[in-house]
C-alpha atoms as a PDB file:
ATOM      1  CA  UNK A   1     110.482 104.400 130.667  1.00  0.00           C
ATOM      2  CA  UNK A   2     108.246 101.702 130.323  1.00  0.00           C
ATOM      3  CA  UNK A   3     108.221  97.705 129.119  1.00  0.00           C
ATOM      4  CA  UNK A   4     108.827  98.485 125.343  1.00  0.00           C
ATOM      5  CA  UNK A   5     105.738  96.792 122.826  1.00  0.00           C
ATOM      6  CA  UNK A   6     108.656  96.249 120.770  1.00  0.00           C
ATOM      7  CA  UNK A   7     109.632  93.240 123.251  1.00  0.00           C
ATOM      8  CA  UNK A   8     108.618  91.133 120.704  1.00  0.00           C
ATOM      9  CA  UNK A   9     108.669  86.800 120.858  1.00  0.00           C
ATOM     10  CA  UNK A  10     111.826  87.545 119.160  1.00  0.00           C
ATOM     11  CA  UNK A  11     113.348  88.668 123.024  1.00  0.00           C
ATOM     12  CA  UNK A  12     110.424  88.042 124.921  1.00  0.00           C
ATOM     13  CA  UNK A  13     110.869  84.086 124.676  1.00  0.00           C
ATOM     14  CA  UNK A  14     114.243  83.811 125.264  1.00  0.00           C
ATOM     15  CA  UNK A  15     114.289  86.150 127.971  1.00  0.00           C
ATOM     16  CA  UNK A  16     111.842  84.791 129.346  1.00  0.00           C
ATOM     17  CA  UNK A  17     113.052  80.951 129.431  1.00  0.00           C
ATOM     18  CA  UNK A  18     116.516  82.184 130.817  1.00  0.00           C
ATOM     19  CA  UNK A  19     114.667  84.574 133.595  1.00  0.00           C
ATOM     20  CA  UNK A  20     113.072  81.464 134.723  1.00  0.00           C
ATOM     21  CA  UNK A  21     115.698  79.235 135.142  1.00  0.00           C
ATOM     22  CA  UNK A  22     117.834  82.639 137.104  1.00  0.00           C
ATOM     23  CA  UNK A  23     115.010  84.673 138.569  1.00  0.00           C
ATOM     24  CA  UNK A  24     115.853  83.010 142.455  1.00  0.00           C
ATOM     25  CA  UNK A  25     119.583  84.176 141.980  1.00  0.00           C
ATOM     26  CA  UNK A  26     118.381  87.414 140.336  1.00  0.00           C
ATOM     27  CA  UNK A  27     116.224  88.228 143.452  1.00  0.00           C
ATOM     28  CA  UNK A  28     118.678  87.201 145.975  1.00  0.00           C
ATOM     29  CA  UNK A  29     121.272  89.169 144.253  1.00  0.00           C
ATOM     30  CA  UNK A  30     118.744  92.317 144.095  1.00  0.00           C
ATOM     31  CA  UNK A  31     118.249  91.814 148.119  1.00  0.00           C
ATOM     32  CA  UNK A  32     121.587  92.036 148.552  1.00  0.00           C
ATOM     33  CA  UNK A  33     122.483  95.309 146.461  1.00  0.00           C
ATOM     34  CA  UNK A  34     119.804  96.574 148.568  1.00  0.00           C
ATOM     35  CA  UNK A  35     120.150  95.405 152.069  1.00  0.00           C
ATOM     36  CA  UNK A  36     124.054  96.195 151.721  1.00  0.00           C
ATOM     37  CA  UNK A  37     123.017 100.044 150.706  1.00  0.00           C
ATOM     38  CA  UNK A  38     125.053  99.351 147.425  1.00  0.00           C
ATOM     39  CA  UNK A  39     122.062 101.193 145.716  1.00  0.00           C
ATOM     40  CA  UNK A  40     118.142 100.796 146.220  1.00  0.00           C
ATOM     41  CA  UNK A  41     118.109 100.373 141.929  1.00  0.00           C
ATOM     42  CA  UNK A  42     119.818  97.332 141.162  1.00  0.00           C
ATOM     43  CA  UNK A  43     119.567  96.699 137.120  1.00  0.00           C
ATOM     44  CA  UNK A  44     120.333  93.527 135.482  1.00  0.00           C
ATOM     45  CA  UNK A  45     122.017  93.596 131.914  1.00  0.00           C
ATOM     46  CA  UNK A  46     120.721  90.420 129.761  1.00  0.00           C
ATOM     47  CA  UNK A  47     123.128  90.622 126.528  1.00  0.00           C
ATOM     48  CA  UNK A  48     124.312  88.184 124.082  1.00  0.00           C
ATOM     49  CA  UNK A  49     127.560  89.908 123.927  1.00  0.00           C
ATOM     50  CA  UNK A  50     129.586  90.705 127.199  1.00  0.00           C
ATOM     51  CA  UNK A  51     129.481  94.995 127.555  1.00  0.00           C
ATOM     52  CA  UNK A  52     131.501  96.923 129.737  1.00  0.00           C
ATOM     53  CA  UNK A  53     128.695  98.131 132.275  1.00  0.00           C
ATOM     54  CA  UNK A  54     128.489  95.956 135.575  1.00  0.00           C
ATOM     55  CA  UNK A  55     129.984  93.062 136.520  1.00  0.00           C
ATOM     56  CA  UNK A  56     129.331  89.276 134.957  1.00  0.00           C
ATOM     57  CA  UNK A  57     126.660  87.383 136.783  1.00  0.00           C
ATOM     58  CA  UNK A  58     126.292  84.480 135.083  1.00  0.00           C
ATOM     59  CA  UNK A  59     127.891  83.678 131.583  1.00  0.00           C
ATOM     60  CA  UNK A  60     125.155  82.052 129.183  1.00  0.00           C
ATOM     61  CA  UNK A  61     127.536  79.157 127.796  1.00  0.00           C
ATOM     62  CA  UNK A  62     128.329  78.065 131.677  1.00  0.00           C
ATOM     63  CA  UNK A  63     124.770  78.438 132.720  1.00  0.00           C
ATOM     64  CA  UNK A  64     123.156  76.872 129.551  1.00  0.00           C
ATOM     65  CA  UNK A  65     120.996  80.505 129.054  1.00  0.00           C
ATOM     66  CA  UNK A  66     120.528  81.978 125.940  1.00  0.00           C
ATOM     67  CA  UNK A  67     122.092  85.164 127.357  1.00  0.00           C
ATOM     68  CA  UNK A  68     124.874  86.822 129.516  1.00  0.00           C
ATOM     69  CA  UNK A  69     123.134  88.204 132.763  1.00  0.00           C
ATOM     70  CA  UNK A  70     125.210  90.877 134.369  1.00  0.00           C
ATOM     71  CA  UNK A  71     124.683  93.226 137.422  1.00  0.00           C
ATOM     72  CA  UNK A  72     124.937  96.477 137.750  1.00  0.00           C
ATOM     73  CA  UNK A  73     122.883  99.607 139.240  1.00  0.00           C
ATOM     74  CA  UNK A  74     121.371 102.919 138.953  1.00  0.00           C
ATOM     75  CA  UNK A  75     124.561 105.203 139.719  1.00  0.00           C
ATOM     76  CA  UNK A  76     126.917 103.040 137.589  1.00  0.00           C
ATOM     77  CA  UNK A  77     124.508 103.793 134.591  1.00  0.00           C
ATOM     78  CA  UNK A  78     124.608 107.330 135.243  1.00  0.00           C
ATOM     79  CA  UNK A  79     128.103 107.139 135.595  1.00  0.00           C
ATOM     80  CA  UNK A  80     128.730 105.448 132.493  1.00  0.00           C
ATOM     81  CA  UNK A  81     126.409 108.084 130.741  1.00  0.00           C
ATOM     82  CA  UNK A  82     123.706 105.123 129.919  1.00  0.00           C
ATOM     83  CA  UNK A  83     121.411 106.788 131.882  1.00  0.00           C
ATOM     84  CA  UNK A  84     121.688 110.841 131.858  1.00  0.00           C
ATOM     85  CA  UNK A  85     121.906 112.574 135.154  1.00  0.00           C
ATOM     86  CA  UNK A  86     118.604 114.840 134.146  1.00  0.00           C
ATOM     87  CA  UNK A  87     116.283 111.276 133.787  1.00  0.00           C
ATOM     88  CA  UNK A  88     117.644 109.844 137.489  1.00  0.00           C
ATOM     89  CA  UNK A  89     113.931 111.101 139.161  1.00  0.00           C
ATOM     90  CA  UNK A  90     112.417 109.723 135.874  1.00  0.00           C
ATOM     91  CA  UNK A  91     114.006 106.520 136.388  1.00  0.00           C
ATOM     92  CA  UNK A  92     113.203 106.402 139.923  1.00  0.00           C
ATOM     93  CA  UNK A  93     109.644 106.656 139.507  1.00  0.00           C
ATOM     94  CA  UNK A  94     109.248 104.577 136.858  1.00  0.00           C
ATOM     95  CA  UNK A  95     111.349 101.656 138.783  1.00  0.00           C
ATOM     96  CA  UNK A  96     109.348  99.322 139.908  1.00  0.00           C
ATOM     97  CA  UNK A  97     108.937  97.778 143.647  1.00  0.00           C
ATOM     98  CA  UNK A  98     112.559  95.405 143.465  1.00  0.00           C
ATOM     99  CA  UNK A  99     110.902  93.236 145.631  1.00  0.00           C
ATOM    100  CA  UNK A 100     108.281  92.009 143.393  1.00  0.00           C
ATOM    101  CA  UNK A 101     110.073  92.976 139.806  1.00  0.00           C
ATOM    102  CA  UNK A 102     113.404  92.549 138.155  1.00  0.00           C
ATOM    103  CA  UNK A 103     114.618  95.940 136.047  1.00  0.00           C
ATOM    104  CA  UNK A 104     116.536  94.449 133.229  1.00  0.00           C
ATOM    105  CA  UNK A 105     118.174  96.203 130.558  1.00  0.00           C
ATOM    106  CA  UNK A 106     118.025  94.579 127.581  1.00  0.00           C
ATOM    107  CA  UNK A 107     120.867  94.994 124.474  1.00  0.00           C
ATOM    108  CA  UNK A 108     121.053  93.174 121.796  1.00  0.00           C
ATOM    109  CA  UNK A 109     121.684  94.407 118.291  1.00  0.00           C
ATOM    110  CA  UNK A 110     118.636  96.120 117.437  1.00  0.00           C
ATOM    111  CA  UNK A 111     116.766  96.428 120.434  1.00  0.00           C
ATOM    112  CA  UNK A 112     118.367  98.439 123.854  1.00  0.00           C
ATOM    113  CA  UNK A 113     115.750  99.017 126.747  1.00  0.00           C
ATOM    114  CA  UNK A 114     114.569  98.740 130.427  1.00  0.00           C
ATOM    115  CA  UNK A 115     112.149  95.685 131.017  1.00  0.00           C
ATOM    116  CA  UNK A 116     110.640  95.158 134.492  1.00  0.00           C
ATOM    117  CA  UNK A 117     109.956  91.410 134.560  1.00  0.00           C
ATOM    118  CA  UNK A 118     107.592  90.034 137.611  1.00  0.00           C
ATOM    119  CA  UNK A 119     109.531  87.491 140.212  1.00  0.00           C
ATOM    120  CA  UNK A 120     107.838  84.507 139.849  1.00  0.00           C
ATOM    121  CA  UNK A 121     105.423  83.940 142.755  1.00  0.00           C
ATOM    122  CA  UNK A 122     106.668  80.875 145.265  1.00  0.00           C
END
């Protein structure tokens, strides 16, 4: 589990743009997941299309982003079966510090994958 070469301009422009304009929320968001002892994994879902894993963050038409960012986290994926129960210490040690890097999974129509995206520095 690694940031996919396949993150192409095609995603990595757009993704990019809209990280910047939510990384503060995304990172305040993450904090609290964490500091609440919700989960020490918190994932953010950037899609195009709303999908039934997590909760809405922040619709792209109200937020003028490109895509849908939604929250969810590492036991919700494994519930859900995105994640199988036999990868969980794979996933762990391939997440990065949350602190420092945003774990986003990606879906769109033909690309589906875990990006860790750098906070920007203040």
């Amino acid at each position: 589990m690694q940031n996919d070469p396949e993150l192409n301009g095609k995603y990595l422009g757009t993704i990019t743009r809209d990280f910047a304009v939510v990384s503060d929320t995304l990172k305040e968001a993450s904090y609290q997941i964490r500091k609440r002892e919700i989960s020490s994994f918190p994932i953010f879902i950037f899609t195009r299309q709303e999908v039934p894993v997590g909760s809405m963050l922040l619709r792209a038409e109200e937020a003028a982003l490109s895509w849908h960012v939604q929250v969810s986290y590492l036991a919700n994926f494994v519930q859900q079966e995105i994640i199988a129960e036999d990868k969980v210490a794979e996933f762990q040690a391939a997440y990065k510090n949350p602190d420092e890097f945003c774990c986003l999974f990606v879906i769109d129509e033909e690309f589906t994958n875990f990006v860790f995206i750098p906070y920007p520095e203040d």
